[in-house]
Protein backbone atom coordinates (compact mmCIF):
# COMPACT_ATOMS: atom_id res chain seq x y z
CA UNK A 1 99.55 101.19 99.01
CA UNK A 2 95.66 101.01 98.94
CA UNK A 3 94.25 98.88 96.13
CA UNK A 4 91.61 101.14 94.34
CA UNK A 5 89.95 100.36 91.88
CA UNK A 6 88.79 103.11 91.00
CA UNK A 7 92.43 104.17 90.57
CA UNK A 8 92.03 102.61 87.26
CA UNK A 9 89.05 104.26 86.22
CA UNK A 10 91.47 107.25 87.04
CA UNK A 11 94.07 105.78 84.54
CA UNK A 12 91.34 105.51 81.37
CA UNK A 13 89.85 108.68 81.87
CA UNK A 14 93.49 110.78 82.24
CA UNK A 15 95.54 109.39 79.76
CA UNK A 16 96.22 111.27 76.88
CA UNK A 17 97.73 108.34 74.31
CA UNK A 18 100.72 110.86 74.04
CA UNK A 19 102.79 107.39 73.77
CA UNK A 20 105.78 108.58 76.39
CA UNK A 21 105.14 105.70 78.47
CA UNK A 22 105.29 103.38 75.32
CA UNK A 23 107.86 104.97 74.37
CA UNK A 24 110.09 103.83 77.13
CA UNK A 25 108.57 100.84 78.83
CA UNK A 26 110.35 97.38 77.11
CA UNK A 27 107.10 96.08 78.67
CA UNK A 28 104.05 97.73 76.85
CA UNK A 29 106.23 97.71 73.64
CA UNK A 30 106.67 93.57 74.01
CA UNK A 31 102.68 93.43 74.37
CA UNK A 32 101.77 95.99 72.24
CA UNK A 33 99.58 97.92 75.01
CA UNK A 34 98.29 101.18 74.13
CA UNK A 35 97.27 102.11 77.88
CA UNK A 36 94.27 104.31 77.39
CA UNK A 37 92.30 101.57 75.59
CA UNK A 38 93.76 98.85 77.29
CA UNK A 39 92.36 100.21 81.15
CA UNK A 40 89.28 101.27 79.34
CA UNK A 41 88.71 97.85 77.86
CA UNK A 42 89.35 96.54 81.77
CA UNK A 43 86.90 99.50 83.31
CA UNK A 44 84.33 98.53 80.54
CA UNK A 45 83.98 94.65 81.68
CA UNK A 46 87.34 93.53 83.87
CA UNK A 47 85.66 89.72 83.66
CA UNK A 48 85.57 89.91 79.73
CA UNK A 49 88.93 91.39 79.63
CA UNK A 50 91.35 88.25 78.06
CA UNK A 51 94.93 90.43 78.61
CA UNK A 52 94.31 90.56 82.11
CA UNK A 53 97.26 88.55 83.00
CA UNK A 54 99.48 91.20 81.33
CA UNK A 55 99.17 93.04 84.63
CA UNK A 56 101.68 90.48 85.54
CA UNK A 57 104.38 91.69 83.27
CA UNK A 58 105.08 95.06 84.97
CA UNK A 59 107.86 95.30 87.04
CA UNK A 60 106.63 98.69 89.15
CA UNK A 61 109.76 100.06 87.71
CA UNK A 62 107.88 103.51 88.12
CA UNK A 63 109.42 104.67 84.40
CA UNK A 64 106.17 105.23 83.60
CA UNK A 65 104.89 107.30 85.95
CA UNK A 66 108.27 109.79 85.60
CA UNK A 67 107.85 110.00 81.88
CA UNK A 68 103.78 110.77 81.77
CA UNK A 69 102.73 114.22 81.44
CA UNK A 70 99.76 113.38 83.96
CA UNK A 71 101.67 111.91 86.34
CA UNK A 72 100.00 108.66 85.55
CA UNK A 73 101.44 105.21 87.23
CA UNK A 74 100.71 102.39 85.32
CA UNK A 75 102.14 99.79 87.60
CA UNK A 76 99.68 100.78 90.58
CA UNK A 77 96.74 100.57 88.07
CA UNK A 78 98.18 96.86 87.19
CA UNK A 79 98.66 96.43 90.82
CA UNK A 80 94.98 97.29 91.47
CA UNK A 81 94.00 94.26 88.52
CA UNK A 82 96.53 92.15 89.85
CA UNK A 83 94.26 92.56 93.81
CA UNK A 84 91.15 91.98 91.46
CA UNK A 85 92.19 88.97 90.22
CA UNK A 86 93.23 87.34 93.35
CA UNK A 87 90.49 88.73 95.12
CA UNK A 88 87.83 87.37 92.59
CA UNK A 89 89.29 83.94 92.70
CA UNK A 90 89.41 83.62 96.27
CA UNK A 91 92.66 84.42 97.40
CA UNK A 92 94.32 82.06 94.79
CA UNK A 93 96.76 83.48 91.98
CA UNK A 94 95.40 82.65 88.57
CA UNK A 95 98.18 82.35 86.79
CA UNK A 96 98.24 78.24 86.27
CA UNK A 97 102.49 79.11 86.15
CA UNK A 98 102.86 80.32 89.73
CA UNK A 99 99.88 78.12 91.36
CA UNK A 100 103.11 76.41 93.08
CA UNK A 101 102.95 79.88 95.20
CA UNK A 102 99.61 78.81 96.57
CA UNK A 103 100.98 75.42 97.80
CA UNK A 104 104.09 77.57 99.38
CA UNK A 105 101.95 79.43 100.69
CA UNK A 106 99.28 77.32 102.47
CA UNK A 107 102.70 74.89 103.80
CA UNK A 108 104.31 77.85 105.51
CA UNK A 109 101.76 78.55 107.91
CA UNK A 110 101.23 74.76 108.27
CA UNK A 111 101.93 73.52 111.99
CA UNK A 112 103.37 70.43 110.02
CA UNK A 113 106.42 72.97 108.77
CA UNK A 114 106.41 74.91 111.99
CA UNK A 115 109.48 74.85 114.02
CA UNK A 116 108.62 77.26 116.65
CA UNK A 117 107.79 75.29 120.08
CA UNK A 118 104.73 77.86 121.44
CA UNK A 119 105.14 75.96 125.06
CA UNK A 120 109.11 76.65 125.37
CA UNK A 121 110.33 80.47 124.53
CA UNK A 122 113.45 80.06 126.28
CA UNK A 123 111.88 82.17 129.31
CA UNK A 124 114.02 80.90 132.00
């Protein structure tokens, strides 16, 4: 999946606010997010936007996307914020809940944690 941003630009202009997706998604009812105005408010000014961590509530179930008349898919619009987010804090998640990830992250590749011997590959 490419990260587009201007697949969210896509999302605000196409949605109709028919409410389908609302309708069924357990997620947008819990955080009371009318789509069209939500990605508009993001396309307007993303830095401004304060629900920008409720891209981190959808589950890419894809119920969106079946229900919408347009075809729309939510999830790879808050997919596309999600990149934005990381990207504009320099690779780090930005949710202060999962910053534990970064640390996991940063060990794994560490040649402190590394069990792999690069001088014996069992070549024999």
């Amino acid at each position: 999946m490419v990260f587009d941003p201007e697949y969210v630009k896509h999302v605000a202009k196409s949605c109709i606010s028919c409410g389908n997706c609302v309708n069924k998604c357990l997620m947008l009812q819990a955080c009371a997010i009318e789509p069209k105005s939500y990605f508009n408010a993001y396309v307007t000014s993303p830095k401004k936007q304060k629900n920008n961590l409720l891209a981190y509530n959808c589950l890419f179930c894809g119920l969106c996307k079946t229900v919408c008349p347009k075809g729309l898919n939510l999830g790879e619009a808050f997919l596309v914020i999600r990149a934005e987010m990381v990207r504009s804090s320099r690779g780090r998640i930005p949710i202060k809940a999962l910053r534990t990830v970064n640390t996991h992250q940063s060990l794994s590749f560490s040649r402190l944690f590394t069990t792999l011997n690069p001088g014996n590959r069992g070549d024999s």
